[in-house]
N, C-alpha and C. Protein backbone atom coordinates (compact mmCIF):
# COMPACT_ATOMS: atom_id res chain seq x y z
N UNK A 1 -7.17 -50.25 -11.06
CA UNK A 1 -5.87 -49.78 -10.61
C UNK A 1 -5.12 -49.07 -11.76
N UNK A 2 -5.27 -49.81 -13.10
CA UNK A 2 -4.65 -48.65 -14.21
C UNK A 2 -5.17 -47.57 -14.50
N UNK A 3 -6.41 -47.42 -14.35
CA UNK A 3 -6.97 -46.02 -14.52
C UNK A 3 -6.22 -45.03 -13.23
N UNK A 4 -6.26 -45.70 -12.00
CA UNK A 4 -5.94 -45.07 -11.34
C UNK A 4 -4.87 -43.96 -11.33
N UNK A 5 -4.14 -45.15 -11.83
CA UNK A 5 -2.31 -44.87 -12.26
C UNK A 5 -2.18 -43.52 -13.31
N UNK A 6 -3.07 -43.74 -14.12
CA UNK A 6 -3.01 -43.08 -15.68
C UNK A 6 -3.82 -41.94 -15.04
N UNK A 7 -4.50 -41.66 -14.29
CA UNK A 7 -5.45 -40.64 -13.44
C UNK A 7 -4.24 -39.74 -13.06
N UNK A 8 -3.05 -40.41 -11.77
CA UNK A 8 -2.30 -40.00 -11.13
C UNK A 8 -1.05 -38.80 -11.80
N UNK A 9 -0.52 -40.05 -12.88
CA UNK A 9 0.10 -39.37 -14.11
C UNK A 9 -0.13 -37.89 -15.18
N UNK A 10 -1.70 -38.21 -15.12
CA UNK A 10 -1.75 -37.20 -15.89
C UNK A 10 -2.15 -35.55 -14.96
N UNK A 11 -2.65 -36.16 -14.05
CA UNK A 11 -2.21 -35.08 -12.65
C UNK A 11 -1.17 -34.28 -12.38
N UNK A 12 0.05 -35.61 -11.84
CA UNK A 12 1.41 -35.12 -12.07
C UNK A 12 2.00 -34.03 -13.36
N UNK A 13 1.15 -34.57 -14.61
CA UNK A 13 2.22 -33.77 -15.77
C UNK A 13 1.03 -32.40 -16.13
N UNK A 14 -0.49 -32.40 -15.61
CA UNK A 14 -0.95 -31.31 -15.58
C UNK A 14 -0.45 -29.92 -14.80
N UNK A 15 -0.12 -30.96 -13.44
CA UNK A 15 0.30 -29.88 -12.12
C UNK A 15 1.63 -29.35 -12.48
N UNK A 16 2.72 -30.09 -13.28
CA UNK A 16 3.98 -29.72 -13.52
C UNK A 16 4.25 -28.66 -14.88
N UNK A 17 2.95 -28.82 -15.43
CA UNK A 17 3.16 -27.65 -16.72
C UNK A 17 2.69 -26.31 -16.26
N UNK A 18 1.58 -26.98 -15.37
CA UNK A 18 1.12 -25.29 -14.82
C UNK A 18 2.02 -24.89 -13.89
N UNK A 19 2.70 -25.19 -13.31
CA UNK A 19 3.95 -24.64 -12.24
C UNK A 19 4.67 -23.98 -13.46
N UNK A 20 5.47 -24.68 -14.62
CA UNK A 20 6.64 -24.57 -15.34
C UNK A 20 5.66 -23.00 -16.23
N UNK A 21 4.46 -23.41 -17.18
CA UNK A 21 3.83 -22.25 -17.63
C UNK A 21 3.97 -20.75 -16.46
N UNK A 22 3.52 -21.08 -14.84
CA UNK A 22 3.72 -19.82 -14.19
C UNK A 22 4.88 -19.13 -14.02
N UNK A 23 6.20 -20.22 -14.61
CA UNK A 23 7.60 -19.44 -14.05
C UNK A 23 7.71 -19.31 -15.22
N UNK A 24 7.66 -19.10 -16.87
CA UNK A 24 7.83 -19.13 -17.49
C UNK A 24 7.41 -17.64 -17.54
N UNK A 25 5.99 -17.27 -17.16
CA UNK A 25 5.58 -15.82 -17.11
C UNK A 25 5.98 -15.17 -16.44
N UNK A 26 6.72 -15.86 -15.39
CA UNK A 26 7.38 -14.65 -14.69
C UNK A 26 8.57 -14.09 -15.34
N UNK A 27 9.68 -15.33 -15.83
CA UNK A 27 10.37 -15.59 -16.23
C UNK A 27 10.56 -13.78 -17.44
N UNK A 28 9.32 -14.37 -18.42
CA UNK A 28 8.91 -13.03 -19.24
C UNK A 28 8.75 -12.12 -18.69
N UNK A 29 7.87 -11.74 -17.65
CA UNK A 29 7.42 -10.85 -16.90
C UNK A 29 8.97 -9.96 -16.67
N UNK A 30 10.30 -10.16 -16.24
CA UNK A 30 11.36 -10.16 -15.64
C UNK A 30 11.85 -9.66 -16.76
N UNK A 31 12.03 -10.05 -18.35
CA UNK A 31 13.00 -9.40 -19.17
C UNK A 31 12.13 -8.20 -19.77
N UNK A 32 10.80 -8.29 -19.34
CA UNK A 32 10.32 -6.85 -20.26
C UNK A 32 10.32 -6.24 -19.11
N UNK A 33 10.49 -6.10 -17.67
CA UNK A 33 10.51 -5.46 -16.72
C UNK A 33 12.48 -4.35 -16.87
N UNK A 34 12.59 -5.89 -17.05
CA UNK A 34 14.25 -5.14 -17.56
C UNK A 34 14.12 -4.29 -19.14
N UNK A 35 13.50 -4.61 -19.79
CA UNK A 35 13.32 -3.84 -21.36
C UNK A 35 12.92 -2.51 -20.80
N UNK A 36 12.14 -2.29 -19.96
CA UNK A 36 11.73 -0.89 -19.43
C UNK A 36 12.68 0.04 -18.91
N UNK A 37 13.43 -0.69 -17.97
CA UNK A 37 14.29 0.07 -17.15
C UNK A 37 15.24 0.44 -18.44
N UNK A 38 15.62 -0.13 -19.34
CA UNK A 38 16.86 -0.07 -20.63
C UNK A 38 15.53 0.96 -20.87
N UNK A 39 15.14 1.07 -21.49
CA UNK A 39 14.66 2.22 -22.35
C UNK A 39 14.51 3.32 -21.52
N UNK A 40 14.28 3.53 -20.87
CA UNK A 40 14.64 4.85 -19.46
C UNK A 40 15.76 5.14 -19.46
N UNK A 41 16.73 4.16 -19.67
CA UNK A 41 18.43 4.06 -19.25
C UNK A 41 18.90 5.09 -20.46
N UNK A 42 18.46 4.46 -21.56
CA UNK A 42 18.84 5.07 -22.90
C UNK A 42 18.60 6.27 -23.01
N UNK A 43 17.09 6.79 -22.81
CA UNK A 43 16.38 8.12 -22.77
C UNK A 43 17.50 8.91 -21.59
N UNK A 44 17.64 8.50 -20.94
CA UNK A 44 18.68 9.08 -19.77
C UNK A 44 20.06 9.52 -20.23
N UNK A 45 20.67 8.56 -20.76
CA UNK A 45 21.93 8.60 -21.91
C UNK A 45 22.18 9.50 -22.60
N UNK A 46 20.98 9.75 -23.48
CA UNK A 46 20.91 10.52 -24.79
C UNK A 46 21.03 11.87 -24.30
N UNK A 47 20.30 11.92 -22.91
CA UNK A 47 19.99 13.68 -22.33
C UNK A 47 21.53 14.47 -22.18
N UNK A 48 21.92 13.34 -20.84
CA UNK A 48 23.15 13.72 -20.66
C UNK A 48 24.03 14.48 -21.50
N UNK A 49 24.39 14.43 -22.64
CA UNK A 49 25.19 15.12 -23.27
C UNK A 49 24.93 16.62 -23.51
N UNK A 50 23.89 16.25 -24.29
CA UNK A 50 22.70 17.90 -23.94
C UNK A 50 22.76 18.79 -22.80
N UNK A 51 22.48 18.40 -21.62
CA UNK A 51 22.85 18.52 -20.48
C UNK A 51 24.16 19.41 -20.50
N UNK A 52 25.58 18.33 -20.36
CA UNK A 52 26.88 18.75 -20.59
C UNK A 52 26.90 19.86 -21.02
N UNK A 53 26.60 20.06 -22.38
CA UNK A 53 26.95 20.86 -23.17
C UNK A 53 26.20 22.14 -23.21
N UNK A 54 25.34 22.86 -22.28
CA UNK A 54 24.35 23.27 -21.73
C UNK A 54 25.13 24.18 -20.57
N UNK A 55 25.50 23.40 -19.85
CA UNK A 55 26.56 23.63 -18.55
C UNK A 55 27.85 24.15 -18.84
N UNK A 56 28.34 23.18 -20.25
CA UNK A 56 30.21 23.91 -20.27
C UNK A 56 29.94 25.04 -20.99
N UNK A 57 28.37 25.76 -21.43
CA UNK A 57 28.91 27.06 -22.16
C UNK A 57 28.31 27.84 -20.94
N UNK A 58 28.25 27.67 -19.93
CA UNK A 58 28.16 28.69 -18.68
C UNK A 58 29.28 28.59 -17.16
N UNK A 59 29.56 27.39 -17.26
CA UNK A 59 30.78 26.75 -16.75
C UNK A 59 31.77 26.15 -16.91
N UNK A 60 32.60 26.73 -18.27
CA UNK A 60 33.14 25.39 -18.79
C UNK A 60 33.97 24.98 -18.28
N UNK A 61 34.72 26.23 -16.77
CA UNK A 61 35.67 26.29 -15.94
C UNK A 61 35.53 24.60 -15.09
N UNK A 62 34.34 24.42 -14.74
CA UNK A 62 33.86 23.19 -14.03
C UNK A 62 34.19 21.95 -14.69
N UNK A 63 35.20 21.94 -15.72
CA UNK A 63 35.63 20.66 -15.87
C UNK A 63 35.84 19.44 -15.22
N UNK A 64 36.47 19.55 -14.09
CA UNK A 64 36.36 18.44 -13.43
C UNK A 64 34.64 17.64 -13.32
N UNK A 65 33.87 18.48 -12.94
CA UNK A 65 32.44 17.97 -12.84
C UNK A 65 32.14 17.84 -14.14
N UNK A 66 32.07 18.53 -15.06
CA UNK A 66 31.49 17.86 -16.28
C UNK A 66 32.15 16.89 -16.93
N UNK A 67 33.11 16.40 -16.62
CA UNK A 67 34.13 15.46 -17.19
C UNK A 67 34.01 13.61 -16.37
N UNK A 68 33.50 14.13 -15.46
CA UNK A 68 32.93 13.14 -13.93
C UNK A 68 31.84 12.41 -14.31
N UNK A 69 30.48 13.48 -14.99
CA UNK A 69 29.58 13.54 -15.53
C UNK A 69 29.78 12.36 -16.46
N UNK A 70 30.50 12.82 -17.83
CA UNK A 70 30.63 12.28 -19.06
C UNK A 70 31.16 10.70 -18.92
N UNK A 71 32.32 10.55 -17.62
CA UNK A 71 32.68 9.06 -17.54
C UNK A 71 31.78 7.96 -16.75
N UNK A 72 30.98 8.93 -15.97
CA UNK A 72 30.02 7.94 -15.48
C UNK A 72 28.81 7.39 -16.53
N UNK A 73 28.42 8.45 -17.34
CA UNK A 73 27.71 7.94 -18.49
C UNK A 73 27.91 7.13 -18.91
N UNK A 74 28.95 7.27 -19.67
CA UNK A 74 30.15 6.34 -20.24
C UNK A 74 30.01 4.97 -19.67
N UNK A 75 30.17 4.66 -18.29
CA UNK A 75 30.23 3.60 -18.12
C UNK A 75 29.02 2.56 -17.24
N UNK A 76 28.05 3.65 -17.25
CA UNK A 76 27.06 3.36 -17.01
C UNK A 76 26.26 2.63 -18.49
N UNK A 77 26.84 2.97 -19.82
CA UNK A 77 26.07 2.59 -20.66
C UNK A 77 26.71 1.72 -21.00
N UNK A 78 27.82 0.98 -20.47
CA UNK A 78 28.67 -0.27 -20.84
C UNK A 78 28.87 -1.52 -20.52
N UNK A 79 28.10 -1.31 -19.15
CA UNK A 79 27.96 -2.48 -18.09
C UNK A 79 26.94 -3.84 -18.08
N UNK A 80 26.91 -4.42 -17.93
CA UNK A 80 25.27 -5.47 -18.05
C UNK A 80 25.47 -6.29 -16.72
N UNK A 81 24.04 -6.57 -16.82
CA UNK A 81 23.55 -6.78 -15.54
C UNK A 81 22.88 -6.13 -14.92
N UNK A 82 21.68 -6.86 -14.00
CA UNK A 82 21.51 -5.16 -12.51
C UNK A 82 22.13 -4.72 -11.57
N UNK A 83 22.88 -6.01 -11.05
CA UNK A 83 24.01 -5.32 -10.38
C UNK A 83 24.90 -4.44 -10.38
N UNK A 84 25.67 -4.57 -11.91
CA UNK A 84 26.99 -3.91 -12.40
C UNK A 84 25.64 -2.97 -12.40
N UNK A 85 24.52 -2.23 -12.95
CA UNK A 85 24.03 -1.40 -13.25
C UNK A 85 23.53 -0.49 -12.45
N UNK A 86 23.15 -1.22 -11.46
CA UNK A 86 22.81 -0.30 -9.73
C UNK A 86 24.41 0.61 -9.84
N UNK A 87 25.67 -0.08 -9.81
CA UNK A 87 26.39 0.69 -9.20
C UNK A 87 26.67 1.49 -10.10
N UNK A 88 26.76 0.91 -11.25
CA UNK A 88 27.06 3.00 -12.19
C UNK A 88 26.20 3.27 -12.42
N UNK A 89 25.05 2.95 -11.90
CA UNK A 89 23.65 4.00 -11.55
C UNK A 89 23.79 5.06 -10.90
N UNK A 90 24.56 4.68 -9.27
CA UNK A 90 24.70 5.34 -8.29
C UNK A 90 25.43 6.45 -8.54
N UNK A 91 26.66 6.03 -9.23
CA UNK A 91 27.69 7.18 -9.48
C UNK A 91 27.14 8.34 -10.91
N UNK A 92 26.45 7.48 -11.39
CA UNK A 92 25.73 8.46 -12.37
C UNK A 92 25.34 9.50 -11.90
N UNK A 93 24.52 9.19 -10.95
CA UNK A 93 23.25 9.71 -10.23
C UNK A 93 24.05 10.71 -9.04
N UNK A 94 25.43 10.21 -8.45
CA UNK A 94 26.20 11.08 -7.95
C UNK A 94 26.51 12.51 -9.11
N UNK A 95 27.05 11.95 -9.75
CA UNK A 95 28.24 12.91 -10.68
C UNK A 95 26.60 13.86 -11.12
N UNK A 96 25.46 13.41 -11.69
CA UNK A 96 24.27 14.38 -11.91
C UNK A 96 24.01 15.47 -11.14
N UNK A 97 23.97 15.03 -9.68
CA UNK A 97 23.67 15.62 -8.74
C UNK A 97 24.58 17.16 -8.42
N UNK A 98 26.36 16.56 -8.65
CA UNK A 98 27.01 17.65 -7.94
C UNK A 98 27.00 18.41 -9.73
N UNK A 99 26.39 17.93 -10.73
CA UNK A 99 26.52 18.93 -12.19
C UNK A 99 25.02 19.98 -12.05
N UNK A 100 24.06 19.67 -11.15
CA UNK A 100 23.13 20.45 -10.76
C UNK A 100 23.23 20.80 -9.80
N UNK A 101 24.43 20.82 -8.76
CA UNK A 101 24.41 21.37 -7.65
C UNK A 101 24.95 23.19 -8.56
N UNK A 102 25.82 22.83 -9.47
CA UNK A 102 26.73 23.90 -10.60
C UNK A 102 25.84 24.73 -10.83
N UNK A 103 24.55 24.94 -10.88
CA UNK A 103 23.28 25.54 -11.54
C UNK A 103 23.27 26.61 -10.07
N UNK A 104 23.20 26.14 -9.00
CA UNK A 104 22.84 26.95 -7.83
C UNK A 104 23.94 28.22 -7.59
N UNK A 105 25.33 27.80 -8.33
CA UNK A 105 26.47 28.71 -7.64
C UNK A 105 26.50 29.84 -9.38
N UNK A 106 25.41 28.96 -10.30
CA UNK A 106 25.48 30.40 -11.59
C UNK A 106 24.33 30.43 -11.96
N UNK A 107 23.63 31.68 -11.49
CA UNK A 107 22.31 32.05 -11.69
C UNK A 107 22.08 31.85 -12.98
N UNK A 108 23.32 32.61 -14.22
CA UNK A 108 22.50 33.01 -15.29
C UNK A 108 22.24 31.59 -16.10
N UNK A 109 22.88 30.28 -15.68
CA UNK A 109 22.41 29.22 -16.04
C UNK A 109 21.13 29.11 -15.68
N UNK A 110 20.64 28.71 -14.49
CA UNK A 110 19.60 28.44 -13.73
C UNK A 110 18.48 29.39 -14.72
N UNK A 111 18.56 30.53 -15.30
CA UNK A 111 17.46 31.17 -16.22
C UNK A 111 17.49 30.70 -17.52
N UNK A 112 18.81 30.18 -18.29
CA UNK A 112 18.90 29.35 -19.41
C UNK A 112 17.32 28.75 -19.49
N UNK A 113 16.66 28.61 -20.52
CA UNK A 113 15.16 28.10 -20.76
C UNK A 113 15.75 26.75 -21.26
N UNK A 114 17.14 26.55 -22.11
CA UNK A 114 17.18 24.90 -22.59
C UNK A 114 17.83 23.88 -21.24
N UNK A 115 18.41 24.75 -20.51
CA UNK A 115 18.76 24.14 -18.99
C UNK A 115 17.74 23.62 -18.56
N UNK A 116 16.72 24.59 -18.38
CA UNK A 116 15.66 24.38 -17.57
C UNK A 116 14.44 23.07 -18.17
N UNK A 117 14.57 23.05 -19.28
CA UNK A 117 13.63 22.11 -19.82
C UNK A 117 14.37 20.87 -20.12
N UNK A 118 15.80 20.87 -20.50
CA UNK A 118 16.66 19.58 -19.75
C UNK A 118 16.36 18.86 -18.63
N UNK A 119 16.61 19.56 -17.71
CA UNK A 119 16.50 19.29 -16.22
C UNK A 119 15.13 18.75 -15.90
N UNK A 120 13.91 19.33 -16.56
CA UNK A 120 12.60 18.75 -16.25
C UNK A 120 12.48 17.36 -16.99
N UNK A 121 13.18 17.49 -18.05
CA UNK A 121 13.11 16.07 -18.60
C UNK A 121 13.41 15.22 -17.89
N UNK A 122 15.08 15.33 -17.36
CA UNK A 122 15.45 14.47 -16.76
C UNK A 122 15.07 13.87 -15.47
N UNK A 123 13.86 14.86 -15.01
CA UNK A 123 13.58 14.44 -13.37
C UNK A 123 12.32 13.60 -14.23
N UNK A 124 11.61 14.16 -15.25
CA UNK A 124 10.58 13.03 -15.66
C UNK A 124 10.91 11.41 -15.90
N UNK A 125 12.30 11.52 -16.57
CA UNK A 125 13.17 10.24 -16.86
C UNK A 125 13.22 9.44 -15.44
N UNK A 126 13.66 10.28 -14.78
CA UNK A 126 14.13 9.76 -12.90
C UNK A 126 12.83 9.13 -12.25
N UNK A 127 11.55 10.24 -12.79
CA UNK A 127 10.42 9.04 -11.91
C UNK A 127 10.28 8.45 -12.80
N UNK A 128 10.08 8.15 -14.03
CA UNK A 128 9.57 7.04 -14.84
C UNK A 128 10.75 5.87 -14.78
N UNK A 129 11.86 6.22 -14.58
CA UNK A 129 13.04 5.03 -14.24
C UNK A 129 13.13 4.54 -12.58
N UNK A 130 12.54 5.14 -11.82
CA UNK A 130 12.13 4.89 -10.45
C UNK A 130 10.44 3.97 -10.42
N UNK A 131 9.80 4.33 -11.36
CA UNK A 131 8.86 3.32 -11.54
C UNK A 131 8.80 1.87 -11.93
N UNK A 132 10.00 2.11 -13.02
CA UNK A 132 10.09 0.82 -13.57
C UNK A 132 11.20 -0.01 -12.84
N UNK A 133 11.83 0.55 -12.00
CA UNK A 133 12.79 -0.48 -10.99
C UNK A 133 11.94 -1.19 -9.87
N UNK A 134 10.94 0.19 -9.47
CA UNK A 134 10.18 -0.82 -8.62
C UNK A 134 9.44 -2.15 -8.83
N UNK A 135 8.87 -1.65 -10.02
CA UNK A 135 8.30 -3.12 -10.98
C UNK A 135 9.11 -4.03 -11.31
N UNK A 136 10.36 -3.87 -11.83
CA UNK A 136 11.45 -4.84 -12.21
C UNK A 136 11.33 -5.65 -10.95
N UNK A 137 11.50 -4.93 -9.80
CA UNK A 137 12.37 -5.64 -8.56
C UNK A 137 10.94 -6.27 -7.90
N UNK A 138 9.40 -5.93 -8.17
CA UNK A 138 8.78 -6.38 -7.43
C UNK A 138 8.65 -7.77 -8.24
N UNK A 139 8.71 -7.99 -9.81
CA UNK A 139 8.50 -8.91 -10.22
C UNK A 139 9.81 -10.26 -10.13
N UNK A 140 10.86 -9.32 -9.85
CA UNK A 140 12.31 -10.30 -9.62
C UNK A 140 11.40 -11.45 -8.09
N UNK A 141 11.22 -10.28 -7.14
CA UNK A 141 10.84 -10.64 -5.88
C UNK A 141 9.49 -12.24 -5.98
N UNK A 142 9.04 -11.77 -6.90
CA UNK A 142 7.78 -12.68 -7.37
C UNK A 142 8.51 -14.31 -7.81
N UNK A 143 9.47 -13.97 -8.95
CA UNK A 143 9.83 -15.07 -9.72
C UNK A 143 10.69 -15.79 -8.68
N UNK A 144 11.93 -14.86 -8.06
CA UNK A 144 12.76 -15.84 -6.94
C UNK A 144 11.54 -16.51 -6.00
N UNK A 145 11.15 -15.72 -5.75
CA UNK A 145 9.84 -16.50 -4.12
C UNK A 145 9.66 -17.71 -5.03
N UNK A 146 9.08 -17.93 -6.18
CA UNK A 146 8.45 -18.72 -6.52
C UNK A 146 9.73 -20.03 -6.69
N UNK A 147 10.76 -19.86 -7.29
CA UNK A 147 11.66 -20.38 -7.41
C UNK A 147 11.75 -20.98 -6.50
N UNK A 148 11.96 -20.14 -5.27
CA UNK A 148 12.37 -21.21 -3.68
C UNK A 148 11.30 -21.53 -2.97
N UNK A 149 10.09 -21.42 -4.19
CA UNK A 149 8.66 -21.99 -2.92
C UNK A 149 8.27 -23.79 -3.27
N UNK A 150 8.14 -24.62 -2.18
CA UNK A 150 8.04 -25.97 -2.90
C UNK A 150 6.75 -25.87 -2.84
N UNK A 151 5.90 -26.65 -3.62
CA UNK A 151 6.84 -27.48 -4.67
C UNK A 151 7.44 -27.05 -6.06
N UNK A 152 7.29 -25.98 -6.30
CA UNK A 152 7.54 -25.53 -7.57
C UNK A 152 8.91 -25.04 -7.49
N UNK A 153 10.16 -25.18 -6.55
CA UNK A 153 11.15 -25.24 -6.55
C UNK A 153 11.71 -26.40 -7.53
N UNK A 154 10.78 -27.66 -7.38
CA UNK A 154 11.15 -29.01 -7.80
C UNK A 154 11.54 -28.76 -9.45
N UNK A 155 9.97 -28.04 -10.54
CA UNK A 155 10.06 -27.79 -11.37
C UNK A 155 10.72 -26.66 -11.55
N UNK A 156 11.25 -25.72 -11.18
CA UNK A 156 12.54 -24.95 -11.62
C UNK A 156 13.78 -25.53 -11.53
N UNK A 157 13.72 -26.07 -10.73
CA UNK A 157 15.00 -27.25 -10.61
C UNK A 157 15.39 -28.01 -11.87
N UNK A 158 14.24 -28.37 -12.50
CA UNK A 158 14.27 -29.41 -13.71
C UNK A 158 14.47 -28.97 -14.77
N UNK A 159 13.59 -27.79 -14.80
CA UNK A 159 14.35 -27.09 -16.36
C UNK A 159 15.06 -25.50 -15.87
N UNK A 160 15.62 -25.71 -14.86
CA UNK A 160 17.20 -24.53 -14.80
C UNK A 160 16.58 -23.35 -14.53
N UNK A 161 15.68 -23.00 -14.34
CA UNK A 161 15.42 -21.70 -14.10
C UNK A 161 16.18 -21.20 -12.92
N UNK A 162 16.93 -19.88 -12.65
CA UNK A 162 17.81 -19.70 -11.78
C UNK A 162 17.36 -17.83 -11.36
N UNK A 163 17.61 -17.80 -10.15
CA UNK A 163 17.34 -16.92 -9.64
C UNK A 163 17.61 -15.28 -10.20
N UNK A 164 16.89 -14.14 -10.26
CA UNK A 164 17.51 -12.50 -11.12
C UNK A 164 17.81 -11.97 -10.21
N UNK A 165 18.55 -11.07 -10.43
CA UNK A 165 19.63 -10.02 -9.72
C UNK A 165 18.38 -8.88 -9.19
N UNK A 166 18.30 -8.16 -8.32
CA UNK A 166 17.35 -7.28 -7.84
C UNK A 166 18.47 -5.90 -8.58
N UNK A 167 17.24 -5.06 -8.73
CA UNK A 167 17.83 -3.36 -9.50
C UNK A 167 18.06 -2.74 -8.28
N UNK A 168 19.13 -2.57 -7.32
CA UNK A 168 20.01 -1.43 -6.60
C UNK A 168 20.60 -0.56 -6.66
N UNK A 169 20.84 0.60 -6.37
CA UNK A 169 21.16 1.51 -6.12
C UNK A 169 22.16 1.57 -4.61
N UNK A 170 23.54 1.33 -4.96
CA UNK A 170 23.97 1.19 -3.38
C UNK A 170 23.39 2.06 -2.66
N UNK A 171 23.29 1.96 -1.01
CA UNK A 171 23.35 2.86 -0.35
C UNK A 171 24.13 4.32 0.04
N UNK A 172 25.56 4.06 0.07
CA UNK A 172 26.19 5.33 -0.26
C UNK A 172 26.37 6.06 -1.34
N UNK A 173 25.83 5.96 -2.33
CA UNK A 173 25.58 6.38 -3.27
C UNK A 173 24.39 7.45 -3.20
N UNK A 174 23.24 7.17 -2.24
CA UNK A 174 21.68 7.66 -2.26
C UNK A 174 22.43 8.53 -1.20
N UNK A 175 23.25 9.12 -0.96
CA UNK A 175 23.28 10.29 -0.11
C UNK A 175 23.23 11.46 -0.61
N UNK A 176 22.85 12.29 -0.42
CA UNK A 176 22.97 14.04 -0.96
C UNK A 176 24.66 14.57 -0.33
N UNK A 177 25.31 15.00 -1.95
CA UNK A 177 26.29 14.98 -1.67
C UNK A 177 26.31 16.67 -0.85
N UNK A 178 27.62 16.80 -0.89
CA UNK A 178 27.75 18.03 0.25
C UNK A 178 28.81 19.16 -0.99
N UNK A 179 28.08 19.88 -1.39
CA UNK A 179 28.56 21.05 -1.71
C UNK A 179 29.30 22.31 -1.27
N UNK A 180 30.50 22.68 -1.39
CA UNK A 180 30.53 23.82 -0.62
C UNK A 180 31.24 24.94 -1.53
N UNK A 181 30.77 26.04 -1.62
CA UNK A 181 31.84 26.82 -2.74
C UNK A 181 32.14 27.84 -2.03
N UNK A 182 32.86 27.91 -1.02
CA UNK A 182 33.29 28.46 0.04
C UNK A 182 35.08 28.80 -0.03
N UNK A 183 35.59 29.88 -0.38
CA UNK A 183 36.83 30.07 -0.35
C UNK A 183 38.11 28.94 0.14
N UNK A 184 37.39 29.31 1.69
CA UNK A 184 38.11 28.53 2.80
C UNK A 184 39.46 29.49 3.49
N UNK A 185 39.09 30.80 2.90
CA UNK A 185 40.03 32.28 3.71
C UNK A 185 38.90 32.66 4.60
N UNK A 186 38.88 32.98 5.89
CA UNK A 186 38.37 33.66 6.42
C UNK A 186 38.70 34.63 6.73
């Protein structure tokens, strides 16, 4: 019967390290998933200004948009979290959008060669930062499941492991905004 016992025990504390070792990798898995998306974030950051400054010597009239531009940066690079970060993602990703919509209404930008190789960067930045959210969020998806799967809920329970924020992008945000450079005299 003591072997039994001492059999049972060491069962119990085998089965409970390998649960605690798998959330532990996820655990990791989750902050270098987030280390990725930050280094995209940054590479993204750095462009922007370039960008700006690219635009105000062919538009500099467009202040309002390049100024829109500059505060969403701004506070997109100030925030922590994925949450807070989805949403001045979104508006980033707004204010980008209507500073390249600016390219369509002035040709001789649109032929600019440092515009143009900006802009390719930045769509390279966009899928490689669209890659790594999906990974972030498939591995968030991994570590919570596991979190709320029993029995290994039991051992997250015990040593605190607590659920990650998924990388969003609100929804109204992912709309294509609406441009119009239209007098409005008919």
């Amino acid at each position: 019967m003591f072997w039994i016992s001492i059999g049972i025990v060491v069962l119990l504390v085998v089965w409970i390290v390998s649960i605690y070792n798998g959330l532990v990798g996820l655990r990791v898995q989750t902050r270098n998933a987030w280390a990725d998306i930050d280094v995209q974030l940054k590479r993204r950051y750095d462009l922007i200004p370039n960008l700006v400054e690219t635009v105000k010597g062919y538009a500099g009239h467009e202040k309002q948009t390049l100024e829109a531009v500059i505060e969403a940066r701004n506070r997109a690079m100030s925030v922590q979290g994925p949450a807070e970060q989805g949403q001045a993602e979104g508006m980033l990703t707004q204010a980008l959008k209507s500073l390249f919509a600016l390219a369509e209404a002035y040709p001789q930008l649109r032929a600019v060669e440092s515009f143009t190789q900006l802009q390719n960067s930045l769509n390279q930045i966009e899928d490689t930062l669209q890659n790594a959210r999906r990974y972030y969020n498939a591995v968030v998806r991994d570590f919570n499941t596991k979190i709320a799967q029993v029995p290994s809920n039991l051992v997250a329970a015990m040593f605190s492991f607590t659920r990650r924020e998924f990388f969003e992008i609100p929804a109204p945000e992912r709309e294509t905004p609406r441009v119009s450079f239209e007098t409005g005299s008919s």
